[in-house]
PDB file of N, CA and C in Angstrom:
ATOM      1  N   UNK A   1      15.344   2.203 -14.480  1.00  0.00           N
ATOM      2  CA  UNK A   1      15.088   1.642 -13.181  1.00  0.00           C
ATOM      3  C   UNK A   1      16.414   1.478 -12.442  1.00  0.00           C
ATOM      4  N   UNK A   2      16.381   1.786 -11.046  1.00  0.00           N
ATOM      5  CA  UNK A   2      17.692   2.138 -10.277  1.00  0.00           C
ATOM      6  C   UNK A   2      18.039   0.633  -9.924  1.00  0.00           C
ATOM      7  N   UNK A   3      19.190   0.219  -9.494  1.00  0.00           N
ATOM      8  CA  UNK A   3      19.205  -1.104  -8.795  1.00  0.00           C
ATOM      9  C   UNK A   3      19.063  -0.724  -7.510  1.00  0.00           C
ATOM     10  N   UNK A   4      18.526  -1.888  -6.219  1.00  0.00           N
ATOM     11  CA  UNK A   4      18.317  -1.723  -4.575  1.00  0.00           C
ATOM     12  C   UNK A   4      19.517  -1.804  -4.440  1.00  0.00           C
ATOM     13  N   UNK A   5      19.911  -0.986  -3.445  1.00  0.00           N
ATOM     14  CA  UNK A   5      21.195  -1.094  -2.649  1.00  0.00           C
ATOM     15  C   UNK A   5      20.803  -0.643  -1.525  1.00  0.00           C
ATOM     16  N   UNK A   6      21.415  -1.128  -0.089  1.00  0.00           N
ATOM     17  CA  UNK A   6      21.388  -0.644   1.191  1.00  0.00           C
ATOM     18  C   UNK A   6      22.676   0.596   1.250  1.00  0.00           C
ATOM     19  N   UNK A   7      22.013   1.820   1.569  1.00  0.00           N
ATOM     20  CA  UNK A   7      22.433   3.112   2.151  1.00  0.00           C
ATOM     21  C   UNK A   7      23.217   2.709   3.006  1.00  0.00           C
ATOM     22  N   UNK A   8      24.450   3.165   2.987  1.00  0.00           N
ATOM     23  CA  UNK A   8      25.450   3.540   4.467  1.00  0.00           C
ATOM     24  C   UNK A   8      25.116   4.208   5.280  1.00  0.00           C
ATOM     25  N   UNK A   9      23.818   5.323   5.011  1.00  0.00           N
ATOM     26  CA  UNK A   9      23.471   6.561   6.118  1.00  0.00           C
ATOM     27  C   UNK A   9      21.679   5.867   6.167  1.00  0.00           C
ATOM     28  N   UNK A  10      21.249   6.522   7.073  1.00  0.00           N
ATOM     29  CA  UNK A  10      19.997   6.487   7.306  1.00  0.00           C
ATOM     30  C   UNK A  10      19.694   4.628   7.854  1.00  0.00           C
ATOM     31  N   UNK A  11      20.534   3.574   7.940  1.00  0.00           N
ATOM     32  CA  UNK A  11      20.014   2.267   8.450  1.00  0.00           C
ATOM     33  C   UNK A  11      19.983   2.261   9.629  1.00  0.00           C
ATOM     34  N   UNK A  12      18.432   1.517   9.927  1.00  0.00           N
ATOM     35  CA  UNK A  12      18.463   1.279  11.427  1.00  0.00           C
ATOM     36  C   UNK A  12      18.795  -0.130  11.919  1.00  0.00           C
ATOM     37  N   UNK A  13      18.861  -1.588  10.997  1.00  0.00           N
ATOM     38  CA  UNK A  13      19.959  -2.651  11.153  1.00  0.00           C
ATOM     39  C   UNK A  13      20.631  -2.846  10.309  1.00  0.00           C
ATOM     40  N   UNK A  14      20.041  -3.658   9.139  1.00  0.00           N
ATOM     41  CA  UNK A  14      20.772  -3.791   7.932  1.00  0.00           C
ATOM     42  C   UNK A  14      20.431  -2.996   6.598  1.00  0.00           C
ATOM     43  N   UNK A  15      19.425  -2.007   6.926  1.00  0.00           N
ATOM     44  CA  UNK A  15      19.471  -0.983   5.453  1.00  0.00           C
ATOM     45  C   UNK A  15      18.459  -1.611   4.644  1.00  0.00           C
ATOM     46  N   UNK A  16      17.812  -2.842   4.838  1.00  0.00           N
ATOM     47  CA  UNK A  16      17.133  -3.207   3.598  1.00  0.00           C
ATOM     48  C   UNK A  16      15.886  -2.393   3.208  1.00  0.00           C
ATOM     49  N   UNK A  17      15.015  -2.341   4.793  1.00  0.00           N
ATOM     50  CA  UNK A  17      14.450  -1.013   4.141  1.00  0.00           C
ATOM     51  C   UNK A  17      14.083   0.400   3.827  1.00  0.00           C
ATOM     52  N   UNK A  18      15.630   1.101   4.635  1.00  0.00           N
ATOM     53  CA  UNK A  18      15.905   2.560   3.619  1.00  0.00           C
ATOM     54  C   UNK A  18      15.944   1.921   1.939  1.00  0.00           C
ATOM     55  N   UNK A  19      16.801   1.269   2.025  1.00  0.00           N
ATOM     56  CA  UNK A  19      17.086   0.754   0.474  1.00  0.00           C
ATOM     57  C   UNK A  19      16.107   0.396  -0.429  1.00  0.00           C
ATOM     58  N   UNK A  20      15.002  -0.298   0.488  1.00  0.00           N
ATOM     59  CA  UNK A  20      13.921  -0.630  -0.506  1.00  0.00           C
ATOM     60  C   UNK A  20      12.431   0.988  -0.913  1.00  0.00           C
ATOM     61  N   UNK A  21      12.855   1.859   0.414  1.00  0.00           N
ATOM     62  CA  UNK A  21      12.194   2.881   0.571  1.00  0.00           C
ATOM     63  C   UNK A  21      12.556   4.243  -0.582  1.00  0.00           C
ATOM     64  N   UNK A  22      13.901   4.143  -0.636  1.00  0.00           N
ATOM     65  CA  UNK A  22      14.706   4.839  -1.740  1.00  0.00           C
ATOM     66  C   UNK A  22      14.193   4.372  -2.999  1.00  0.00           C
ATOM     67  N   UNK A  23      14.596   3.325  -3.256  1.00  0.00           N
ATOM     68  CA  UNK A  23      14.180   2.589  -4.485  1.00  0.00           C
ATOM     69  C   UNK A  23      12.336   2.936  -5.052  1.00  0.00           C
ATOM     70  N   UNK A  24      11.583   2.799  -3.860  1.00  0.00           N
ATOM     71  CA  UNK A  24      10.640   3.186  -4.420  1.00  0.00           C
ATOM     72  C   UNK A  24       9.929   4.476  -4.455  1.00  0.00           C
ATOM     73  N   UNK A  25      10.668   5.205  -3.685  1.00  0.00           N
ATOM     74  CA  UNK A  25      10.613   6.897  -3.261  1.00  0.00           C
ATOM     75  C   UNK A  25      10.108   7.169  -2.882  1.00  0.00           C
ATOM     76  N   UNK A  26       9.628   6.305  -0.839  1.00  0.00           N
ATOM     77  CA  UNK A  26       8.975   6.432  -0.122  1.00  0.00           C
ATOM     78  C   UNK A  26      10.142   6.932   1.221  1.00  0.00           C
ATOM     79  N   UNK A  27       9.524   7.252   2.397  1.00  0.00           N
ATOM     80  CA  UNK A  27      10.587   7.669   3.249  1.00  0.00           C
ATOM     81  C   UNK A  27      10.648   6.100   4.156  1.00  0.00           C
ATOM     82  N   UNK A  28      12.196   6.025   4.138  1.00  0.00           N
ATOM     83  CA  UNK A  28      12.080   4.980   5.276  1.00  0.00           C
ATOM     84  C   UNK A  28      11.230   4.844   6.597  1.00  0.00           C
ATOM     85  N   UNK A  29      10.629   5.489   6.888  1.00  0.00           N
ATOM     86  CA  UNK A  29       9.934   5.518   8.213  1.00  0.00           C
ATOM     87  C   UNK A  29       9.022   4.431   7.857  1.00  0.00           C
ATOM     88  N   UNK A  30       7.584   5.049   6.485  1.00  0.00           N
ATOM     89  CA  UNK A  30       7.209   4.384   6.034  1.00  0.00           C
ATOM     90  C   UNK A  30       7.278   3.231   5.877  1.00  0.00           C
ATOM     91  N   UNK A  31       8.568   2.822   4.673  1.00  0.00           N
ATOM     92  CA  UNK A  31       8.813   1.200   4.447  1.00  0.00           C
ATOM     93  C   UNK A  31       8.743   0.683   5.978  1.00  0.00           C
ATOM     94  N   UNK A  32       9.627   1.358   7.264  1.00  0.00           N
ATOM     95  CA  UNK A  32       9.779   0.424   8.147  1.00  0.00           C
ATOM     96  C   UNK A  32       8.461  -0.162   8.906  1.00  0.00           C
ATOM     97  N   UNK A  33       7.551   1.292   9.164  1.00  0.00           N
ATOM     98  CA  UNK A  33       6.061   0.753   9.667  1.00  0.00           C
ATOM     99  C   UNK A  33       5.492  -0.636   8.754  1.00  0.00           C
ATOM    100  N   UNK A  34       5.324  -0.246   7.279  1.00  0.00           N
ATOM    101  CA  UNK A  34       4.482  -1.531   6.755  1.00  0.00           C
ATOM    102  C   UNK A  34       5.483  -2.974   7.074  1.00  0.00           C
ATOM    103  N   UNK A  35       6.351  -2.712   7.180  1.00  0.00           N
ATOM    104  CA  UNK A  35       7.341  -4.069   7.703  1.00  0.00           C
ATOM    105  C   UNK A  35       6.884  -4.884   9.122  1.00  0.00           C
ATOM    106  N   UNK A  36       7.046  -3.851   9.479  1.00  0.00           N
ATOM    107  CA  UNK A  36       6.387  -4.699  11.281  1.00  0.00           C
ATOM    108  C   UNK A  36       5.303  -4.614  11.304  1.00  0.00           C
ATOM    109  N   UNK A  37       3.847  -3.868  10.256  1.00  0.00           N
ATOM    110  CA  UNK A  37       2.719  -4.037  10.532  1.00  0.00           C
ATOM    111  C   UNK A  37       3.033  -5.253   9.491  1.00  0.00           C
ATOM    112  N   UNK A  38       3.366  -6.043   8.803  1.00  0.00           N
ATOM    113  CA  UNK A  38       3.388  -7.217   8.090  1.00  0.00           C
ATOM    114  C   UNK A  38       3.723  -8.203   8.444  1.00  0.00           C
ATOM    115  N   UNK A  39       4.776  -8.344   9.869  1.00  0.00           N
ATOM    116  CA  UNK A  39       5.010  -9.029  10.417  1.00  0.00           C
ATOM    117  C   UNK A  39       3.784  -9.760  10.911  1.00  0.00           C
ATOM    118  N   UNK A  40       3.090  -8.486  11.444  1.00  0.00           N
ATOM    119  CA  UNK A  40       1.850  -9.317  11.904  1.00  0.00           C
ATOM    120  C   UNK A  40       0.961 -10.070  11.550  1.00  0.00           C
ATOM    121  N   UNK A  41       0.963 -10.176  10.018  1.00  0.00           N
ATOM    122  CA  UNK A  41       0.313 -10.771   9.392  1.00  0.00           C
ATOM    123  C   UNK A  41       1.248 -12.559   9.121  1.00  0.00           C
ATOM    124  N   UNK A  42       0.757 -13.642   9.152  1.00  0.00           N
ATOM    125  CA  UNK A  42       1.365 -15.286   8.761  1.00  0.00           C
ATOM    126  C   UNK A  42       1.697 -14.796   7.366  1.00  0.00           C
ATOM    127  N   UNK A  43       2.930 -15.096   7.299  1.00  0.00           N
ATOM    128  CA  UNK A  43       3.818 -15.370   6.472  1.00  0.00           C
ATOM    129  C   UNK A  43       5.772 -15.027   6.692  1.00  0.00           C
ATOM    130  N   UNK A  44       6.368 -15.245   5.319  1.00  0.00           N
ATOM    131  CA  UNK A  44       7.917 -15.251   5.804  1.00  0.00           C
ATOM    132  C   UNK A  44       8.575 -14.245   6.034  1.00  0.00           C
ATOM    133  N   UNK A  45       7.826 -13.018   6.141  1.00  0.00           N
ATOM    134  CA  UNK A  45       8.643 -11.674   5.932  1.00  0.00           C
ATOM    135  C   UNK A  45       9.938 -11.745   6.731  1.00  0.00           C
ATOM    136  N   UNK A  46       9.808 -12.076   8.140  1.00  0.00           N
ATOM    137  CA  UNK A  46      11.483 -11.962   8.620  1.00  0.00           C
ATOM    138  C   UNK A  46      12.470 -12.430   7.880  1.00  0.00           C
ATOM    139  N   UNK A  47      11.817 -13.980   7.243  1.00  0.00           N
ATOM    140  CA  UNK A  47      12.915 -14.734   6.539  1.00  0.00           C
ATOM    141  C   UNK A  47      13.426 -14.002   4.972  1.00  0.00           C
ATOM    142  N   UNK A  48      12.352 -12.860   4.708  1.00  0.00           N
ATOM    143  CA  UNK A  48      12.519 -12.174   3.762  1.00  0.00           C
ATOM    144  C   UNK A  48      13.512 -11.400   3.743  1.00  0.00           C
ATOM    145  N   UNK A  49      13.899 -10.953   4.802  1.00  0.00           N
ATOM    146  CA  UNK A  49      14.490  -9.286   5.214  1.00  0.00           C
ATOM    147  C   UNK A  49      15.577  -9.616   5.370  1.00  0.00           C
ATOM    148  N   UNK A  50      15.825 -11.308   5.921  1.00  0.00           N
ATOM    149  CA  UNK A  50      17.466 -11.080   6.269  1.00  0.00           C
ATOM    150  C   UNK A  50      17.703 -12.033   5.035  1.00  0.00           C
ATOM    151  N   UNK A  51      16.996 -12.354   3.954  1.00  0.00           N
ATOM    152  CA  UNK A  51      17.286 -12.887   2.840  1.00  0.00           C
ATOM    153  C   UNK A  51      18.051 -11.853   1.890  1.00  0.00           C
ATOM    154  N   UNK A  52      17.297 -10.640   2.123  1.00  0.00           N
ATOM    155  CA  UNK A  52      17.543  -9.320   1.123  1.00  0.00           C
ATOM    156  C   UNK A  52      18.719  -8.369   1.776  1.00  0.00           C
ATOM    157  N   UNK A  53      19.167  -8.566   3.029  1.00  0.00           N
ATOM    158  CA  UNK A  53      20.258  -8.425   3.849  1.00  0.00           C
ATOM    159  C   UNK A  53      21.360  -9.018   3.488  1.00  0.00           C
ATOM    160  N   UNK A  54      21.191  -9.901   3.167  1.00  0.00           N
ATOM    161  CA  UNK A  54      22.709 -11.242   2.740  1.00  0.00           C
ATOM    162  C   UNK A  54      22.676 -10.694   0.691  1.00  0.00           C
ATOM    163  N   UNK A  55      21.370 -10.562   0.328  1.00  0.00           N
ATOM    164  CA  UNK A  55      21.891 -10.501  -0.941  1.00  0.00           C
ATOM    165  C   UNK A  55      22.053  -9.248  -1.623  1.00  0.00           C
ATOM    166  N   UNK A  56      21.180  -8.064  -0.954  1.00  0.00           N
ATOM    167  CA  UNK A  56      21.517  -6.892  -1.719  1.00  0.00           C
ATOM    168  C   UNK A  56      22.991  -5.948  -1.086  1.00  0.00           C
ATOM    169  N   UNK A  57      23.638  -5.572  -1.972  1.00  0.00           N
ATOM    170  CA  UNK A  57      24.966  -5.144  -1.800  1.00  0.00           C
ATOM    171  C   UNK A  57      24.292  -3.776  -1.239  1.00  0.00           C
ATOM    172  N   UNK A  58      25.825  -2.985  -0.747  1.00  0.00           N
ATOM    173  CA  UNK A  58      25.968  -2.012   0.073  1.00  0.00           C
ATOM    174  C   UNK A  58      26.169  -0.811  -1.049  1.00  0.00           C
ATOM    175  N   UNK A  59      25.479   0.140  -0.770  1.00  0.00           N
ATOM    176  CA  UNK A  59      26.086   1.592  -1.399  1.00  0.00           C
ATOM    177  C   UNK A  59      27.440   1.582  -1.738  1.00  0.00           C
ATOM    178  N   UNK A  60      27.904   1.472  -3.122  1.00  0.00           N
ATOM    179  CA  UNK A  60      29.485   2.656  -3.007  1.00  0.00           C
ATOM    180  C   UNK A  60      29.301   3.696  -2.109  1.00  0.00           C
ATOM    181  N   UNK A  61      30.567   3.899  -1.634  1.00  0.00           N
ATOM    182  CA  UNK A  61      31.131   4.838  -0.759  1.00  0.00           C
ATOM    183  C   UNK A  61      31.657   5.862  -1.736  1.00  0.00           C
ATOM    184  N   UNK A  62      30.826   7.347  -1.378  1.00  0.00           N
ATOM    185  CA  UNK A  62      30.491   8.261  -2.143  1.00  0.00           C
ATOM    186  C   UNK A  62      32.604   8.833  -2.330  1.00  0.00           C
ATOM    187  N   UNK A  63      32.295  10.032  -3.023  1.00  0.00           N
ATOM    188  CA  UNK A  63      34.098  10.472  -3.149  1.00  0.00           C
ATOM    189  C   UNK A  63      34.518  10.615  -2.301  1.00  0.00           C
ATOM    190  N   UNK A  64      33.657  11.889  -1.211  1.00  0.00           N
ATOM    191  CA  UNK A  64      33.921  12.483  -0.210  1.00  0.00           C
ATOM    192  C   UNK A  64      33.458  11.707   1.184  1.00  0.00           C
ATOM    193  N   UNK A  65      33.394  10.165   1.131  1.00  0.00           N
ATOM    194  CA  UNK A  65      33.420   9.756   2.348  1.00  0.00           C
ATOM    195  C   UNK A  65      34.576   8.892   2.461  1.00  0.00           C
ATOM    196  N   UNK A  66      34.647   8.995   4.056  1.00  0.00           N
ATOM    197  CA  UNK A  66      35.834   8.062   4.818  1.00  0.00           C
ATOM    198  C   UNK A  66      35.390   6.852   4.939  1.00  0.00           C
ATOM    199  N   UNK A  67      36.347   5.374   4.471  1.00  0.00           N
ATOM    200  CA  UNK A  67      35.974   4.246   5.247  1.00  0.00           C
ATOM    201  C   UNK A  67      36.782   3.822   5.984  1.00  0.00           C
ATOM    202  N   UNK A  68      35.751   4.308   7.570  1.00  0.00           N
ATOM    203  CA  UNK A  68      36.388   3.491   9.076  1.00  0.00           C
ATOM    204  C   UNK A  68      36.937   2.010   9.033  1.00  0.00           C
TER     205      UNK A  68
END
């Protein structure tokens, strides 16, 4: 089993769910739709997302990339 990490490529704020989409080997598009269709539903999901934002770490930076 892989550990979650947020992607440097493919995030559209904080990566949590390319990262969680990878992890389960769905395409981010996906993860992101059931996210905001879940929103709609009562409960904490926002408070979820920027929970998993603060705690899951960032991709190593592959050989062949630059850090700006």
């Amino acid at each position: 089993m892989s550990a979650i990490t947020r992607p440097r490529d493919g995030r559209m704020i904080g990566g949590v769910c390319a990262g969680l989409a990878r992890r389960f080997g769905m395409k981010a598009r996906t993860m992101r739709i059931i996210f905001v269709l879940s929103c709609l539903l009562p409960g904490p999901q926002f408070l979820i997302y920027l929970a998993l934002w603060l705690l899951l770490p960032n991709e190593k930076a592959g050989a062949g990339a630059t850090a700006w």
